[in-house]
Structure formats: C-alpha cells, structure tokens
C-alpha atoms as a PDB file:
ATOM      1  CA  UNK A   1      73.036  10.314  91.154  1.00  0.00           C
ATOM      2  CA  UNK A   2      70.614   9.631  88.395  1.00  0.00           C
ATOM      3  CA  UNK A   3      67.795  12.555  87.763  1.00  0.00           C
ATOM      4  CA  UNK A   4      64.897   9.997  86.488  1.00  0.00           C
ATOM      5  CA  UNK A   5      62.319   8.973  88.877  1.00  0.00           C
ATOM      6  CA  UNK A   6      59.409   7.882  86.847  1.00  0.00           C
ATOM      7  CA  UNK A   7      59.095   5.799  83.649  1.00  0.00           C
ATOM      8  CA  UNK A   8      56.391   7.053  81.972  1.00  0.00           C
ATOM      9  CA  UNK A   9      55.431   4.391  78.828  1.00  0.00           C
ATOM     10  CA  UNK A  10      52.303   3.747  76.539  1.00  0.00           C
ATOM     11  CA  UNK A  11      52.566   0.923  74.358  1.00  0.00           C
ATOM     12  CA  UNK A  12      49.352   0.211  71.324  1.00  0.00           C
ATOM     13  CA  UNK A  13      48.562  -3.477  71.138  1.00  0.00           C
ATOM     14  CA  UNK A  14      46.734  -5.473  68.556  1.00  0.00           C
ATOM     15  CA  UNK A  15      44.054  -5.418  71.226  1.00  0.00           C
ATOM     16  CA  UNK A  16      43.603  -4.932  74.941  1.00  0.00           C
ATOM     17  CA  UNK A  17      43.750  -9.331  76.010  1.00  0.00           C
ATOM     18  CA  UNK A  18      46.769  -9.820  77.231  1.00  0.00           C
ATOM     19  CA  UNK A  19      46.820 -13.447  76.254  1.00  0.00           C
ATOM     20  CA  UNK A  20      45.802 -12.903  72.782  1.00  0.00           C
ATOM     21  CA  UNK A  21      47.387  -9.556  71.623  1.00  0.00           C
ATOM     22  CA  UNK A  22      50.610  -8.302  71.262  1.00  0.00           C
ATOM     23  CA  UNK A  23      52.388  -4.881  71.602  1.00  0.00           C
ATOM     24  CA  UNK A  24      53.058  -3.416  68.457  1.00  0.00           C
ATOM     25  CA  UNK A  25      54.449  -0.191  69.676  1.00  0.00           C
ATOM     26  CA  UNK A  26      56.102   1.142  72.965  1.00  0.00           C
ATOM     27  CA  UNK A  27      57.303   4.538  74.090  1.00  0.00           C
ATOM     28  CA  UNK A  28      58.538   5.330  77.723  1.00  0.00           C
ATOM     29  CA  UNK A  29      59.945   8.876  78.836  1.00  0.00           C
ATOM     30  CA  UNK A  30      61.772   9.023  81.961  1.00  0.00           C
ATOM     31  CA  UNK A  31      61.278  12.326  84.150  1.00  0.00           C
ATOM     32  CA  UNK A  32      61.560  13.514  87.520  1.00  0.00           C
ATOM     33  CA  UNK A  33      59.167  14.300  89.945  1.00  0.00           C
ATOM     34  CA  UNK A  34      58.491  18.019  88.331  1.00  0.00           C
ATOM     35  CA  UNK A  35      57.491  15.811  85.648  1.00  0.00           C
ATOM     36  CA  UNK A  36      60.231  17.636  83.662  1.00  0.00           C
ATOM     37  CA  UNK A  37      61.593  14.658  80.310  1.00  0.00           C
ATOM     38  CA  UNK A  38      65.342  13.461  80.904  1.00  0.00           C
ATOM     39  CA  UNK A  39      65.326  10.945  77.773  1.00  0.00           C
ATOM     40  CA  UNK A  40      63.108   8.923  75.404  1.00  0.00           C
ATOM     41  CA  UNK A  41      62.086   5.523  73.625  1.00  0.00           C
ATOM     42  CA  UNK A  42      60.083   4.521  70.872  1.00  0.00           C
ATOM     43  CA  UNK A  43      60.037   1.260  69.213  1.00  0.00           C
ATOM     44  CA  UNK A  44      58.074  -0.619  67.016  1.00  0.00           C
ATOM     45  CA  UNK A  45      58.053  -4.275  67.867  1.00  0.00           C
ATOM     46  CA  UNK A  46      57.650  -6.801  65.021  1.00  0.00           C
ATOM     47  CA  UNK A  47      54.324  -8.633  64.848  1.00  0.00           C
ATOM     48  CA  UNK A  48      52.808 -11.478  62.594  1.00  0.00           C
ATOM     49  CA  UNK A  49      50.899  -9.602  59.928  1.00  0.00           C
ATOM     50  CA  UNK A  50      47.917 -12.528  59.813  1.00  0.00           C
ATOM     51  CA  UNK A  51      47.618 -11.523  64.024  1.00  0.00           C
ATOM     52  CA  UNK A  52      47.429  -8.487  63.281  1.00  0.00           C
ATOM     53  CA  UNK A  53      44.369  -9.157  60.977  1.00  0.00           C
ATOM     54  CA  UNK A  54      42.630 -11.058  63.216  1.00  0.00           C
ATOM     55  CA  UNK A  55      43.020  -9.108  66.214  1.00  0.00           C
ATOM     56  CA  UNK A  56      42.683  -5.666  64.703  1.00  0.00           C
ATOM     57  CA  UNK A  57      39.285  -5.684  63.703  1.00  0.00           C
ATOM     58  CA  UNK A  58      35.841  -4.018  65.760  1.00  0.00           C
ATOM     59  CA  UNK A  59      34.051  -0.992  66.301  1.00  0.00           C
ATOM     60  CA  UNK A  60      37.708   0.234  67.833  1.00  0.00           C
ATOM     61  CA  UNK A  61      39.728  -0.290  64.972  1.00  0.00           C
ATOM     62  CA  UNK A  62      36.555   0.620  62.872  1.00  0.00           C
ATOM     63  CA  UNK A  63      36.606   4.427  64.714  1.00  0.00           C
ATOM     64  CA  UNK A  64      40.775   4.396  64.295  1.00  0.00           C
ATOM     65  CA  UNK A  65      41.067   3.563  61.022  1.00  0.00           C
ATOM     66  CA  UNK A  66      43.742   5.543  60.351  1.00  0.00           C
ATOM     67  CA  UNK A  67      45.832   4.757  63.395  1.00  0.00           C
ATOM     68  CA  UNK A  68      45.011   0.436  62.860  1.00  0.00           C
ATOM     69  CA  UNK A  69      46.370   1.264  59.207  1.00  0.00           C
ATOM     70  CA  UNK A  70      49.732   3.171  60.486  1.00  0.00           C
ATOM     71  CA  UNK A  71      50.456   0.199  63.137  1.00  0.00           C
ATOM     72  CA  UNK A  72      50.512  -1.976  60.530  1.00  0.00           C
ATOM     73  CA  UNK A  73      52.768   0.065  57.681  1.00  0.00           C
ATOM     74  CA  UNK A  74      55.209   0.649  60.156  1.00  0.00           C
ATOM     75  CA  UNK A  75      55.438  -3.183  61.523  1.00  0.00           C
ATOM     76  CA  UNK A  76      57.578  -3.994  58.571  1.00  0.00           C
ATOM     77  CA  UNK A  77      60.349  -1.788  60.466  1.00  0.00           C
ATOM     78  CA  UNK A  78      59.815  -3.510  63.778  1.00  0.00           C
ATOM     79  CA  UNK A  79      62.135  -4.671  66.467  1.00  0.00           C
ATOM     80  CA  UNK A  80      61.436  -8.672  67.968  1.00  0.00           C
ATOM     81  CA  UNK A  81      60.568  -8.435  71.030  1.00  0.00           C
ATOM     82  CA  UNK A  82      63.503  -9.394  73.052  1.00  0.00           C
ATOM     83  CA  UNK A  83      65.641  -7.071  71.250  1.00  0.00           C
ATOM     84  CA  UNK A  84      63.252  -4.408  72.496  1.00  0.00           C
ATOM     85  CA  UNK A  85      62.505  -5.533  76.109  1.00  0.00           C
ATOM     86  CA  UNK A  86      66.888  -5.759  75.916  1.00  0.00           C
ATOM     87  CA  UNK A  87      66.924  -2.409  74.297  1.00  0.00           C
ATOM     88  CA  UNK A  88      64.258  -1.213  77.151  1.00  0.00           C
ATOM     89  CA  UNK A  89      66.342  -2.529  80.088  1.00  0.00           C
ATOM     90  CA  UNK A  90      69.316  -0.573  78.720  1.00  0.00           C
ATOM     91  CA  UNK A  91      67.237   2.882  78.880  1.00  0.00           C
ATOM     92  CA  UNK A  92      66.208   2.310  82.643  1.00  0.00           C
ATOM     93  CA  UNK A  93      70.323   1.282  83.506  1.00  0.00           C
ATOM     94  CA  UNK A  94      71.530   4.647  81.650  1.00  0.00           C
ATOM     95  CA  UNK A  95      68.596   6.708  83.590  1.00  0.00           C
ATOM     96  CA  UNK A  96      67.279   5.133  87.017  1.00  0.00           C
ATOM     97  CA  UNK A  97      69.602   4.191  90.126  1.00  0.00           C
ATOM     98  CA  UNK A  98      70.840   0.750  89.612  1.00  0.00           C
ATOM     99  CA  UNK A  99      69.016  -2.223  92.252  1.00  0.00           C
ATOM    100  CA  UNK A 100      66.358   0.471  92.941  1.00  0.00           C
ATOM    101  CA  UNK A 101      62.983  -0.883  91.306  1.00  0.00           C
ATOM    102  CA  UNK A 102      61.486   1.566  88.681  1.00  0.00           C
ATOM    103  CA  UNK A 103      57.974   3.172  89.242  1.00  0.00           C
ATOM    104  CA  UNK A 104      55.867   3.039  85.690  1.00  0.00           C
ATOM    105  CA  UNK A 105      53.403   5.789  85.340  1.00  0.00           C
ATOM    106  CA  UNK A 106      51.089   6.652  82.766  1.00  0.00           C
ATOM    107  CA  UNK A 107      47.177   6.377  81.584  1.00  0.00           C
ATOM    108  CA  UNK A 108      45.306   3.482  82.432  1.00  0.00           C
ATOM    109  CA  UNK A 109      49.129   1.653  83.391  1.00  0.00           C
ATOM    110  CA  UNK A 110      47.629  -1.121  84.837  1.00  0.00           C
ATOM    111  CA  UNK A 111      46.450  -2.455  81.401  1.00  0.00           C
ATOM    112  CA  UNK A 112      50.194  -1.885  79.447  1.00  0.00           C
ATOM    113  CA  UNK A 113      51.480  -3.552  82.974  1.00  0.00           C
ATOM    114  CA  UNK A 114      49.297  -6.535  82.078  1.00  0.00           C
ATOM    115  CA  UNK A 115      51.038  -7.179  78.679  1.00  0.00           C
ATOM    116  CA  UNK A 116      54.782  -6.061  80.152  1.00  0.00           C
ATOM    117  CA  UNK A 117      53.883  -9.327  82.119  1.00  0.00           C
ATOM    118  CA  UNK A 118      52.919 -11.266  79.786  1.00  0.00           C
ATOM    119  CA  UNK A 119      55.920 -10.207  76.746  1.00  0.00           C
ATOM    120  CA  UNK A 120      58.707  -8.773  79.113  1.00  0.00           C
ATOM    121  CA  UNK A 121      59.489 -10.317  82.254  1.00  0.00           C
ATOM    122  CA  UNK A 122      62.444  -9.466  82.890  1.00  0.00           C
ATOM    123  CA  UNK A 123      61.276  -5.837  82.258  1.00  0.00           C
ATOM    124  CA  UNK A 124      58.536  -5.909  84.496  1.00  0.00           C
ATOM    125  CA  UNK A 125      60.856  -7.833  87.059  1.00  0.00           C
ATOM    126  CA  UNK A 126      63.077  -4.171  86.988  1.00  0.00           C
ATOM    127  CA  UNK A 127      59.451  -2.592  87.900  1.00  0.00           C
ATOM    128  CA  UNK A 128      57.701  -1.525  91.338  1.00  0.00           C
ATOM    129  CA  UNK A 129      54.312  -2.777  92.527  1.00  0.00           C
ATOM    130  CA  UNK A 130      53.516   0.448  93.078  1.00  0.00           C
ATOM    131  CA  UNK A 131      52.463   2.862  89.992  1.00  0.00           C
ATOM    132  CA  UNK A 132      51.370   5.983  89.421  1.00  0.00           C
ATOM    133  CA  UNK A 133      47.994   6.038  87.128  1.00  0.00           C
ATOM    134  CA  UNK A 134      46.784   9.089  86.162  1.00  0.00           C
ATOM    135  CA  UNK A 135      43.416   7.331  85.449  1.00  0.00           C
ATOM    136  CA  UNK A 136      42.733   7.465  89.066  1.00  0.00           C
ATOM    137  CA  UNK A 137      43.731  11.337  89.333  1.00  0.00           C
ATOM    138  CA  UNK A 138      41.047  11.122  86.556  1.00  0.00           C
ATOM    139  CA  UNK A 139      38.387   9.720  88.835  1.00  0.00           C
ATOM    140  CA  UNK A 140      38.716  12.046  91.932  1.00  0.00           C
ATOM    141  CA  UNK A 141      38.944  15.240  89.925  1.00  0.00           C
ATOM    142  CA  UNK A 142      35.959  14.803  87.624  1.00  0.00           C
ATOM    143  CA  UNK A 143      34.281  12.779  90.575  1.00  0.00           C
ATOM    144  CA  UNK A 144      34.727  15.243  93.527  1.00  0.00           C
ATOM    145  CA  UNK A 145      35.744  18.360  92.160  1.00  0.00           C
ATOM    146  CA  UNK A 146      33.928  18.582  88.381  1.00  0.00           C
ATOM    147  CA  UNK A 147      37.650  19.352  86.541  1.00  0.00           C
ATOM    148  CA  UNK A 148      38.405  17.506  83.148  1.00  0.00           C
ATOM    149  CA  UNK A 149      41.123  17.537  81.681  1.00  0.00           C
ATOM    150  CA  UNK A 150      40.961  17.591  78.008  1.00  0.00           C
ATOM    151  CA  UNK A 151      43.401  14.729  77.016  1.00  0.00           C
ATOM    152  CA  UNK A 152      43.388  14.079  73.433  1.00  0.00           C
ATOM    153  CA  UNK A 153      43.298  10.478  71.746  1.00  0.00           C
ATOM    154  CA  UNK A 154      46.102  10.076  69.322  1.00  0.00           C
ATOM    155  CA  UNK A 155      46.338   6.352  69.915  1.00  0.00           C
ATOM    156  CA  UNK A 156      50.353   6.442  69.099  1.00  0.00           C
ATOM    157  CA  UNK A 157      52.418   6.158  72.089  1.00  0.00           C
ATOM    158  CA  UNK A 158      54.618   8.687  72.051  1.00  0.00           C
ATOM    159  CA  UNK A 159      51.657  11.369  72.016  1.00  0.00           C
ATOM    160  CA  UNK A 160      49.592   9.663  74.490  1.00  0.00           C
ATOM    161  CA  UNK A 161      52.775   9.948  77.175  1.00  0.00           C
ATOM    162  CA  UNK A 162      53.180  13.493  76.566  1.00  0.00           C
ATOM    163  CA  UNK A 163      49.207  14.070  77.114  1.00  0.00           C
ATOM    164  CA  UNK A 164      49.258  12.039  80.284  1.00  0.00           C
ATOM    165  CA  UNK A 165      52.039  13.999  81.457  1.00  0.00           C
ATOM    166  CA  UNK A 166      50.279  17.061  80.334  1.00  0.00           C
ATOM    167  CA  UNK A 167      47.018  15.583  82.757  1.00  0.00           C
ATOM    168  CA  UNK A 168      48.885  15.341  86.056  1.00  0.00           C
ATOM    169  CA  UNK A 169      50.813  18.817  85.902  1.00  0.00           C
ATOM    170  CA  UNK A 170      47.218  20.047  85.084  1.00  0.00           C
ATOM    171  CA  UNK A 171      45.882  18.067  88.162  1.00  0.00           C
ATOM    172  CA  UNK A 172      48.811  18.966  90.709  1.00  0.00           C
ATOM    173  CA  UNK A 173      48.551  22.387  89.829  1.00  0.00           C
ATOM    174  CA  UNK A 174      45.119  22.549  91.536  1.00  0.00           C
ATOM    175  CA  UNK A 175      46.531  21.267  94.907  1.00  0.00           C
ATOM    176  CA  UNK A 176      47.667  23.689  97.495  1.00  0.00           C
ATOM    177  CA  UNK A 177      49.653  22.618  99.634  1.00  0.00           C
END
C-alpha cells in the first residue's frame, strides 16, 4: 500500500488571473497524514518571455523584485507544460493508490487549483473536490484563538510548501484531543 496521502504543491504564476497568467514554477511534496515528506517535485515550466513582461509588473512584482527577476532567469531551463503536467501525473502513480482521487493541500490551494484547471486537466481530473487549505486553519486560529503562525514569504515554491507544512503541525499541535 502506498504511504502518501496528501499532495502538498505551490506553484508562482506570472500573476494570480487564471485566464491571463501562467505557472512558471510548481513544486508538490507528497506526505502522510503526520505530515511526515515521502518524495518531491519541482519544475520550472517554460513561459513566453514577452508574457512574462507584461504580466509581471505592479506593486507585487515591484516589492519581489528579486524573486520576479529569478522566475524569469530560470525560465530559459523550463519544461512545456504538458511535459510537466505528464511528468506530474507520473509522481502521484509512483506515490498515491491508483483510481483513488488525490487530496491537494497547501496555502491559499484554491487559487493554484484555479490555474491546475485552467493548464492541467488531466491533472486536476486525478484531484479530489475536497482540499485541505491551511488558509482556513489560518482564519480560525488568529480569529478565535489569537495564535499566528509566523509563515515566511519566500515566493519560490518549494519553500512556501515546507512553511505551509510547517503552519498546520504548528496548528494541530494546539488541539487536544
């Protein structure tokens, strides 16, 4: 029986319109439900440089400089994106239970599930309705109980996974149960 239960994936986009932008960069980790990593992703998908100067550009990409600049060094190196929505459906066969569908967690997941949509369909047709965003943990614990969790904002997808598994150990730690 397979270990991974949860597909944990950030991707950075050009922008947050699904219609207009496109994923430049995706990273999923799969774990289990102690939130404990069983195998990794990155890739860098391949996007049309003069996109990315039209999209890329605002008080955002203005404040992440440095980040904007990175995404767009590394696109020479990317992936199109059917080679890395293939390359993606391979990951969940090696590490989730075949005909079972895959629940996506992360940060704010209903965005990236917006664009998976939009760019991988087949991808998202491998996906459950049902996610787990730890936005909404988020809410309730800084809502109801005054505890923040101190995520930082690297704005590269493999770091922002790691945080937002970080968050939800720190917020299932405080339940007793």
């Amino acid at each position: 029986m397979k270990q991974a239960k949860l597909l944990w994936i950030d991707l950075e986009m050009t922008g947050l319109d699904p219609v207009d932008d496109r994923i430049l960069e995706v990273a999923v980790i799969a774990t289990d439900w102690e939130f404990t990593e069983i195998a990794r992703y990155e890739a860098v998908k391949k996007v049309g440089p003069s996109l990315m100067k039209k999209r890329m550009v605002g008080e955002f990409w203005d404040k992440y400089a440095s980040v904007r600049d990175a995404l767009m060094a590394q696109n020479e190196t990317g992936k199109n994106g059917r080679t890395v929505e293939n390359e993606l459906l391979a990951f969940i066969d090696e590490h989730f239970e075949a005909g079972e569908r895959v629940l996506l967690a992360g940060n704010s997941i209903h965005q990236d599930r917006k664009f998976i949509e939009n760019e991988w369909p087949r991808l998202n047709a491998r996906l459950h309705y049902r996610m787990l965003d730890v936005s909404a943990w988020k809410v309730v614990f800084e809502g109801k109980y005054r505890k923040k969790f101190a995520k930082p904002e690297a704005h590269r997808a493999i770091e922002d996974i790691r945080g937002s598994i970080e968050e939800i150990k720190y917020y299932t730690k405080k339940i007793k149960v």
